[in-house]
C-alpha atoms as a PDB file:
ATOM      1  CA  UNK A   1       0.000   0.000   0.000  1.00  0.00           C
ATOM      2  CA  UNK A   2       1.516   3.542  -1.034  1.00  0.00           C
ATOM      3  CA  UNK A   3       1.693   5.981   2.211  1.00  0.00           C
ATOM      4  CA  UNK A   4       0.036   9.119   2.277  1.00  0.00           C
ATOM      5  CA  UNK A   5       3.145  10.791   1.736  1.00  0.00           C
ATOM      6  CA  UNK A   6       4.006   9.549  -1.441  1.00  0.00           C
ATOM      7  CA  UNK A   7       0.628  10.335  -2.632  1.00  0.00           C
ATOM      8  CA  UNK A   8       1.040  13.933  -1.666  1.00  0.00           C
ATOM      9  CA  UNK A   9       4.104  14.162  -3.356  1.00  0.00           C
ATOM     10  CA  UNK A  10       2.267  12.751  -6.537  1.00  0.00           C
ATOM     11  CA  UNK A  11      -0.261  15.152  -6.511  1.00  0.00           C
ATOM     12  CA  UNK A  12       2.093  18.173  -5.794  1.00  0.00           C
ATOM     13  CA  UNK A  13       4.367  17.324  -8.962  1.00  0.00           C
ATOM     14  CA  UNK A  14       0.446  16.331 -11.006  1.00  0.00           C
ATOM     15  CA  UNK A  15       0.076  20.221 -10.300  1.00  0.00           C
ATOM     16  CA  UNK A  16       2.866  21.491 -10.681  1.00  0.00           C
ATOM     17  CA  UNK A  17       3.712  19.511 -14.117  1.00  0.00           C
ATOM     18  CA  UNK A  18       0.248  20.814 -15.538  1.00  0.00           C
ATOM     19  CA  UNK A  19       1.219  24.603 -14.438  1.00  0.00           C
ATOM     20  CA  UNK A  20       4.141  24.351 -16.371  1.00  0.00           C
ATOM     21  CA  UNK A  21       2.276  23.060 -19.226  1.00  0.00           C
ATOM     22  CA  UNK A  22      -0.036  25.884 -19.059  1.00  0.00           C
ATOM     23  CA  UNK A  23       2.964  28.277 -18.988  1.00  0.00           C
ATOM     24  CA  UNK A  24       4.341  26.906 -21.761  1.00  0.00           C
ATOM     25  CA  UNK A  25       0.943  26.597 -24.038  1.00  0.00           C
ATOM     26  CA  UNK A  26       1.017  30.716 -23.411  1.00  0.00           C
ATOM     27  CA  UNK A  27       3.910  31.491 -25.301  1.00  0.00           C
ATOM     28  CA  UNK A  28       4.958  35.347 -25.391  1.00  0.00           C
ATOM     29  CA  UNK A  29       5.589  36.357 -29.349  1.00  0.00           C
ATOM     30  CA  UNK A  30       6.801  39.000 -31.675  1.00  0.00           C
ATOM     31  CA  UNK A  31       5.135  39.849 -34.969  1.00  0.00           C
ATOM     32  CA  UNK A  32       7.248  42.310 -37.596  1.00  0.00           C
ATOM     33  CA  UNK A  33       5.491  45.262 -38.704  1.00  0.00           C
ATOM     34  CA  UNK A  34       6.295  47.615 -41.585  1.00  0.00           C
ATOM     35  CA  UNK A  35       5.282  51.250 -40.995  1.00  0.00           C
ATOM     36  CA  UNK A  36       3.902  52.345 -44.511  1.00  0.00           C
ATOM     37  CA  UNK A  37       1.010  49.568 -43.871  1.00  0.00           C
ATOM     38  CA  UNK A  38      -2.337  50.831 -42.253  1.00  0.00           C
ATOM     39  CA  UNK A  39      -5.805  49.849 -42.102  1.00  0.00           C
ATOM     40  CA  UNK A  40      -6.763  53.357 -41.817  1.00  0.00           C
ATOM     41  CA  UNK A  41      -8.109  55.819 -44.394  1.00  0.00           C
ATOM     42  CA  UNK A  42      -5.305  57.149 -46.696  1.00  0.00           C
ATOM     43  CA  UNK A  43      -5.534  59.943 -49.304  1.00  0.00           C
ATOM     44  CA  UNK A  44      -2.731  61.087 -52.117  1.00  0.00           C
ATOM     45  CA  UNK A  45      -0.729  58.749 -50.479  1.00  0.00           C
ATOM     46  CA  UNK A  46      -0.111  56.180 -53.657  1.00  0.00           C
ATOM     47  CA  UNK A  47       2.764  54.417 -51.630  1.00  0.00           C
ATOM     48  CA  UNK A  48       1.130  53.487 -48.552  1.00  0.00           C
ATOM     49  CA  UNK A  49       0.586  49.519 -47.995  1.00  0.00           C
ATOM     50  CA  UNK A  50      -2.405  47.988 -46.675  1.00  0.00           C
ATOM     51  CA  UNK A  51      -1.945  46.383 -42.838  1.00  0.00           C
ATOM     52  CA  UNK A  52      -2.121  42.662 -43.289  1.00  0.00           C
ATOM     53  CA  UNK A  53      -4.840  40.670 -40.901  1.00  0.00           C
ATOM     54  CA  UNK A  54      -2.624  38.863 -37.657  1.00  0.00           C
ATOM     55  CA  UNK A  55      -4.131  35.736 -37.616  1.00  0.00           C
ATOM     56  CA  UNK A  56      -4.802  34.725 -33.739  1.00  0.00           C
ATOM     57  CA  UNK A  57      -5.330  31.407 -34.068  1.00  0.00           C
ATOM     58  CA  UNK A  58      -1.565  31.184 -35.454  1.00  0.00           C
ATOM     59  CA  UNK A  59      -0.073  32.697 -32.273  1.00  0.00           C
ATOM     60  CA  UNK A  60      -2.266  30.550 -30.166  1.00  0.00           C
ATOM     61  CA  UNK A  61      -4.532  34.012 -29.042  1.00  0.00           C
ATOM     62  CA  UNK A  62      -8.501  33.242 -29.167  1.00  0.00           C
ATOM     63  CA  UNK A  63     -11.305  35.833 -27.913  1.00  0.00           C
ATOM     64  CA  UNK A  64     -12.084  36.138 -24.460  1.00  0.00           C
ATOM     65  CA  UNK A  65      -8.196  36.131 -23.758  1.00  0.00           C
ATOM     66  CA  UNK A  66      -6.353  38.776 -21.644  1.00  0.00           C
ATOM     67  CA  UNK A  67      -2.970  40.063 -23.201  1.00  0.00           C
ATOM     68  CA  UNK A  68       0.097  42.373 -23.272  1.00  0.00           C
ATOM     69  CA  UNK A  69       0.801  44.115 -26.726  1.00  0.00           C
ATOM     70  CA  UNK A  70       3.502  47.120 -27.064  1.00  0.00           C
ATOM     71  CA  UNK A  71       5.551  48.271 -29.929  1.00  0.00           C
ATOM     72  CA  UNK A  72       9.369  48.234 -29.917  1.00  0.00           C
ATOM     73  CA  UNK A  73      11.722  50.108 -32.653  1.00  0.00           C
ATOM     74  CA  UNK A  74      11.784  52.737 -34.309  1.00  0.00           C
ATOM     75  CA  UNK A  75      10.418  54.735 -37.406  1.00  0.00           C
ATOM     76  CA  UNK A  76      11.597  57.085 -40.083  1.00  0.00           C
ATOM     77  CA  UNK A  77       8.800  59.641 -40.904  1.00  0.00           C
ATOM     78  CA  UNK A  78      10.290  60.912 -43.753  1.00  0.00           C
ATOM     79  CA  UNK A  79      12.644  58.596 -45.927  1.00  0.00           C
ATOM     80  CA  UNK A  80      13.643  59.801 -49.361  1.00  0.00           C
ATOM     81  CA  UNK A  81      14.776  56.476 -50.634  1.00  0.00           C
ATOM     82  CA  UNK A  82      18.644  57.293 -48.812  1.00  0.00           C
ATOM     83  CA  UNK A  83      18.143  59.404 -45.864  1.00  0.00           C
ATOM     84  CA  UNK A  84      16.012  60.107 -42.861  1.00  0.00           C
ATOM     85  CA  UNK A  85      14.849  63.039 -42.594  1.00  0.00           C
ATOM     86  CA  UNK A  86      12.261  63.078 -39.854  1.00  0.00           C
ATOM     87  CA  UNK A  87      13.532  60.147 -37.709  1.00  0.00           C
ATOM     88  CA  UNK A  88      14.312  57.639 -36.529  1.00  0.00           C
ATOM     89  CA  UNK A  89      12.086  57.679 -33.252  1.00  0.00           C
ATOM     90  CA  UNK A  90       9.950  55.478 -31.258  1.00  0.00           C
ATOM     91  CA  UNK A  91       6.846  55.802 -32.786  1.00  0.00           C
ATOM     92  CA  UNK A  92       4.160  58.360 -31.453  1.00  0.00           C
ATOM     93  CA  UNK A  93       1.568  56.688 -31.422  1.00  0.00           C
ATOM     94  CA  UNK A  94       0.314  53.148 -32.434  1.00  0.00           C
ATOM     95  CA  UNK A  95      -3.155  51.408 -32.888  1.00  0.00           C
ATOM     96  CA  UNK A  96      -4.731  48.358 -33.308  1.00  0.00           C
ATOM     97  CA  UNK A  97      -8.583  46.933 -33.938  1.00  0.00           C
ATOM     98  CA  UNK A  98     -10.060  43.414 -33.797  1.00  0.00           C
ATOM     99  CA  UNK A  99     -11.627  42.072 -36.307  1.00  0.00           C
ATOM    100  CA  UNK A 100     -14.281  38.912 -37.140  1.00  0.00           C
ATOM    101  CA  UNK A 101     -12.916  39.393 -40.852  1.00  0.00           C
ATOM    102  CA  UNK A 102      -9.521  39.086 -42.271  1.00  0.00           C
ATOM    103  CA  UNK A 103     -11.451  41.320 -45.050  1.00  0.00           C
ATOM    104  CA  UNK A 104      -9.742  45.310 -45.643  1.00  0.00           C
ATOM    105  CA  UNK A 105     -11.956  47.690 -47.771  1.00  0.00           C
ATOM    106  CA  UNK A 106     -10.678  50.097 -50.400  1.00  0.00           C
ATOM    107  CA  UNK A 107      -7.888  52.593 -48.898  1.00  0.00           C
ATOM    108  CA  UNK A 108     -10.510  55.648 -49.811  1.00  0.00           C
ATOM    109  CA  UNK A 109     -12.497  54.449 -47.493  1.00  0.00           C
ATOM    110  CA  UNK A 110     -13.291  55.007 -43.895  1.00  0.00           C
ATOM    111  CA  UNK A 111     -14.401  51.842 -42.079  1.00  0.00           C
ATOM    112  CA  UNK A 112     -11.909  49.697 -43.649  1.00  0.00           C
ATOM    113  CA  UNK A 113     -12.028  47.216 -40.998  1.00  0.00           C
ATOM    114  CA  UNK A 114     -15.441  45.632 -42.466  1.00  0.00           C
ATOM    115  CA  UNK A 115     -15.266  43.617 -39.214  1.00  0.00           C
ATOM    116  CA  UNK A 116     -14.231  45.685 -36.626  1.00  0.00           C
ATOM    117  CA  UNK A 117     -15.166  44.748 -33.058  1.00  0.00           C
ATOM    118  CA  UNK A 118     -15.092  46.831 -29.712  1.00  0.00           C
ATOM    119  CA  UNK A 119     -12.443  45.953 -27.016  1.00  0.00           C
ATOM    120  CA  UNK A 120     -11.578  47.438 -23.743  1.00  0.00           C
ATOM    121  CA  UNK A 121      -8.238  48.593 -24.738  1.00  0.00           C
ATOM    122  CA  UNK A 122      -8.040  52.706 -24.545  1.00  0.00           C
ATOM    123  CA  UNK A 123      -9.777  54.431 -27.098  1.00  0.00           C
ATOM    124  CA  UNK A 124      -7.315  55.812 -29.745  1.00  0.00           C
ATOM    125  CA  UNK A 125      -7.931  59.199 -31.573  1.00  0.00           C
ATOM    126  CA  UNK A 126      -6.047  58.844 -35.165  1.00  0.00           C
ATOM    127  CA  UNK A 127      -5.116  62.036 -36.744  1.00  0.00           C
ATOM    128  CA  UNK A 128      -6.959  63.019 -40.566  1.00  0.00           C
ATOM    129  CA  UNK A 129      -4.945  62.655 -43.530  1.00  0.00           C
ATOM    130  CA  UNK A 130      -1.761  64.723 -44.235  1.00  0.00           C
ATOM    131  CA  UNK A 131      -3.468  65.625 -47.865  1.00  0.00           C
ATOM    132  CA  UNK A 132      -6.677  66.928 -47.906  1.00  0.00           C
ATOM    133  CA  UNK A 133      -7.236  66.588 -43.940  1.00  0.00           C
ATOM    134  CA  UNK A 134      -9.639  63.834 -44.172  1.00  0.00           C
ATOM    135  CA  UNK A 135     -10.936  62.090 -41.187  1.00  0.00           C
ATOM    136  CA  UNK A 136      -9.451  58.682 -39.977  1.00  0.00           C
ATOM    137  CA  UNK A 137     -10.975  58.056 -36.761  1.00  0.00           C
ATOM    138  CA  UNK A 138     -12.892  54.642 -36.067  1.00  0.00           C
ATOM    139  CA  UNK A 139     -14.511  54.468 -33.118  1.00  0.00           C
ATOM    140  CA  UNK A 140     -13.439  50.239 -32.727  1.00  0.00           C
ATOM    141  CA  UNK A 141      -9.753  50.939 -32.168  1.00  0.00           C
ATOM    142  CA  UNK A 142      -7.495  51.171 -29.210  1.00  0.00           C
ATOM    143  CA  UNK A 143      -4.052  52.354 -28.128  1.00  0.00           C
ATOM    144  CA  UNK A 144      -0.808  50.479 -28.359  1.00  0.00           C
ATOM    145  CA  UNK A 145       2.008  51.440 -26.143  1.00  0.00           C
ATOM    146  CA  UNK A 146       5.469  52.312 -28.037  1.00  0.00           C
ATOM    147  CA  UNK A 147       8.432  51.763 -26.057  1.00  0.00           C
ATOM    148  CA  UNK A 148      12.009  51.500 -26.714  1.00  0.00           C
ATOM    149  CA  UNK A 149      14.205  47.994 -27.351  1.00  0.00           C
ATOM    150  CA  UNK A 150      15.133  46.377 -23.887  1.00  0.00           C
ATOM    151  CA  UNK A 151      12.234  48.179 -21.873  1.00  0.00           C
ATOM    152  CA  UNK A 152       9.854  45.912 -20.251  1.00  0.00           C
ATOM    153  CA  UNK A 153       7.191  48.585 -19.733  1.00  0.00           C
ATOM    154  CA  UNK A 154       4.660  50.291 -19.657  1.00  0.00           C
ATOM    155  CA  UNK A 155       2.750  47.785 -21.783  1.00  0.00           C
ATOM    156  CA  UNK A 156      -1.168  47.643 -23.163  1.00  0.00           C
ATOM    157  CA  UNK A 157      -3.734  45.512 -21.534  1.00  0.00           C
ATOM    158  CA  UNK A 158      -6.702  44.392 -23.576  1.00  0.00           C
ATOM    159  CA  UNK A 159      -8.903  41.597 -23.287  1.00  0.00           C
ATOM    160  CA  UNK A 160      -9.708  40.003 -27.295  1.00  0.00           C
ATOM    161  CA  UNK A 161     -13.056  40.426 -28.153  1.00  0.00           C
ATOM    162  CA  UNK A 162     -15.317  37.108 -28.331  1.00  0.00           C
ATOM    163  CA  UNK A 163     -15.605  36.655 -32.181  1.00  0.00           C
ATOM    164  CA  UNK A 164     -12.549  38.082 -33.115  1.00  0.00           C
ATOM    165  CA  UNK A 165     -10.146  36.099 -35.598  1.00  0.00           C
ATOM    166  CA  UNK A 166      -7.356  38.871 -36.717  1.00  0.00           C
ATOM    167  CA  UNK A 167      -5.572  41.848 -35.329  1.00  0.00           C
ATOM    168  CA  UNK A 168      -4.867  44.738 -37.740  1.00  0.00           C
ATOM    169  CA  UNK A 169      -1.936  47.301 -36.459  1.00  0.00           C
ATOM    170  CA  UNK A 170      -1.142  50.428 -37.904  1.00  0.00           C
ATOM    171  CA  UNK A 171       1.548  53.483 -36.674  1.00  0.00           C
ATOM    172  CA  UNK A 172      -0.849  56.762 -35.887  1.00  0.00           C
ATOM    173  CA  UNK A 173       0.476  59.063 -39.061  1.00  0.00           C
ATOM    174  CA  UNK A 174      -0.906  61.169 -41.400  1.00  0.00           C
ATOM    175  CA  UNK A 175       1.001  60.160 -44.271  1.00  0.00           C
ATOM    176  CA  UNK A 176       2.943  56.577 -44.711  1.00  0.00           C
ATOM    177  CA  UNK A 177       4.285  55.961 -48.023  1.00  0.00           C
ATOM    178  CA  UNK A 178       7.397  57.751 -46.789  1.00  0.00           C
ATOM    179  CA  UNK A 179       7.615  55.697 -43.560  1.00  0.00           C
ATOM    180  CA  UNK A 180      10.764  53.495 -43.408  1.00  0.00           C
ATOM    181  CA  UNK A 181      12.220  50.858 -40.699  1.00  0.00           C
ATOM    182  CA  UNK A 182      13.915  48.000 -39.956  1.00  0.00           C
ATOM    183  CA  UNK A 183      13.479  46.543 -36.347  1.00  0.00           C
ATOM    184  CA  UNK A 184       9.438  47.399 -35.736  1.00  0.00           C
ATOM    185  CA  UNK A 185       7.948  45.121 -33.827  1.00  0.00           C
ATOM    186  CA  UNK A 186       4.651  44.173 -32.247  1.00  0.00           C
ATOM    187  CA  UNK A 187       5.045  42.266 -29.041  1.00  0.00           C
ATOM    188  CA  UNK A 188       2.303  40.141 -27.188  1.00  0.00           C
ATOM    189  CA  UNK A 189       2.301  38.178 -24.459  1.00  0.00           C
ATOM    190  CA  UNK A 190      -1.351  36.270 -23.022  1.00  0.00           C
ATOM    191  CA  UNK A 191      -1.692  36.472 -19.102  1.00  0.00           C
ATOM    192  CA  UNK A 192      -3.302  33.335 -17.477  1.00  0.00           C
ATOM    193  CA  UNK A 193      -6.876  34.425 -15.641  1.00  0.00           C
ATOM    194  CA  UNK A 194      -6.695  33.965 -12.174  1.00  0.00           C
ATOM    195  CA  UNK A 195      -9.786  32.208 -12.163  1.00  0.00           C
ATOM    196  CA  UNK A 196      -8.539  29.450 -14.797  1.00  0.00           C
ATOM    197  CA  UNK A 197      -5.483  28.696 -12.504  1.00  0.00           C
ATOM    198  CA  UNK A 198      -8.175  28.311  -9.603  1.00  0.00           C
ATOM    199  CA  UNK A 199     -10.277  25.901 -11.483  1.00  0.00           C
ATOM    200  CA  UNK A 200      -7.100  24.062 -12.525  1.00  0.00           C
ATOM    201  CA  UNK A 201      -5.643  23.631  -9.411  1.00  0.00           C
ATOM    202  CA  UNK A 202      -9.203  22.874  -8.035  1.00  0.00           C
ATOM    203  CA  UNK A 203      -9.703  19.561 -10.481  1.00  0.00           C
ATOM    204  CA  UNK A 204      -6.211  19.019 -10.125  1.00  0.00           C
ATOM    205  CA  UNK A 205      -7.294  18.134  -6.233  1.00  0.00           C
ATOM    206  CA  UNK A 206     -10.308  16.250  -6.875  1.00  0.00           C
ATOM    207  CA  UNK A 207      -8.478  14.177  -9.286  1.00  0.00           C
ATOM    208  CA  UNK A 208      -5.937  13.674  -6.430  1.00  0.00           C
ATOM    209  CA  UNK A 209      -8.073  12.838  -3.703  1.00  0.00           C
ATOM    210  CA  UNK A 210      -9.712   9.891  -5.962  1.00  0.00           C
ATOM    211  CA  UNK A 211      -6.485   8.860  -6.772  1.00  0.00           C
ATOM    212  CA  UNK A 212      -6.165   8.778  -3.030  1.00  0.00           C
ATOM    213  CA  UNK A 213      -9.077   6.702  -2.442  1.00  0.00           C
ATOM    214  CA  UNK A 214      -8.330   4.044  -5.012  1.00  0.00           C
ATOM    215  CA  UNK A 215      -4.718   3.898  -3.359  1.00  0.00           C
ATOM    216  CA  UNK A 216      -5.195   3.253   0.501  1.00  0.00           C
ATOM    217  CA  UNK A 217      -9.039   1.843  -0.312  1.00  0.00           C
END
């Protein structure tokens, strides 16, 4: 008959084992981003690159998930092809929106995002167009915190909206054809819900204590 003690050393490494696994399920990531792509309304600006849908299924991300995004390089403003000459900096301001769809509308017009979904990340105000001073502003969109390489902080906190498939990121500019950089980067990082280590470790212990009973039974 196994002691008590051995079960209870079982049971500790059963829960400990499966924490790890969790950890290691919740990988922190970095995506590459190019600052001449948006998702937001563009106008006389020929060069600028539509802002390709972040699948978030592929970096193990689903809806209903809590997670740390932030932005780390920099970004030339105003690159003739040779030099910088508004630049390099960390960017000003970034923003991202969720989306249902991995579908982006025409660059002329204003709700791009055909589908868009509200989060509870900080509301974002993006700036009209450089040309013509059109309006960019969605109301679906939130902030994304831009900090410099080898900072841990501070980061943005957003929960993904049920439903939503992609993440679309743009820099907050006016004008990006003539945006240029090499080391931009979107960083994310899922934090485990309190309550889903609770209910873990709390089957964890049932399982434990049945084991228990079939043991010294």
């Amino acid at each position: 008959m196994r002691t008590l003690k051995g079960v209870a050393i079982r049971t500790t490494l059963l829960v400990i084992g499966c924490l790890l696994v969790l950890s290691v399920t919740m990988v922190a990531g970095t995506v590459p981003l190019d600052p001449r792509q948006t998702y937001l309304l563009t106008n006389g600006d020929p060069l600028a690159l539509d802002s390709p849908a972040i699948g978030l299924a592929s970096l193990g991300l689903f809806g209903g998930m809590t997670i740390d995004l932030y932005v780390t390089g920099t970004i030339c403003y105003y690159w003739d092809g040779t030099t910088c000459h508004i630049g390099p900096s960390i960017p000003w301001s970034m923003a991202g929106v969720f989306s249902s769809s991995s579908n982006l509308g025409p660059s002329n017009t204003l709700n791009r995002v055909t589908g868009a979904l509200y989060s509870n990340g900080s509301p974002v105000f993006t700036i009209p167009t450089y040309i013509g001073g059109l309006q960019t502003d969605i109301p679906q969109d939130f902030s994304i915190v831009a900090i410099a390489s080898g900072q841990s902080g501070p980061v943005t906190q957003v929960k993904i909206p049920i439903g939503s498939q992609y993440l679309f990121v743009t820099a907050n500019d006016s004008f990006f054809g003539d945006n240029y950089s090499t080391n931009l980067e979107l960083h994310f990082k899922p934090i485990p819900e309190p309550s889903a280590l609770v209910t873990l470790g709390s089957g964890l212990l049932a399982i434990a204590a049945l084991s228990r009973r079939k043991i010294i039974g």
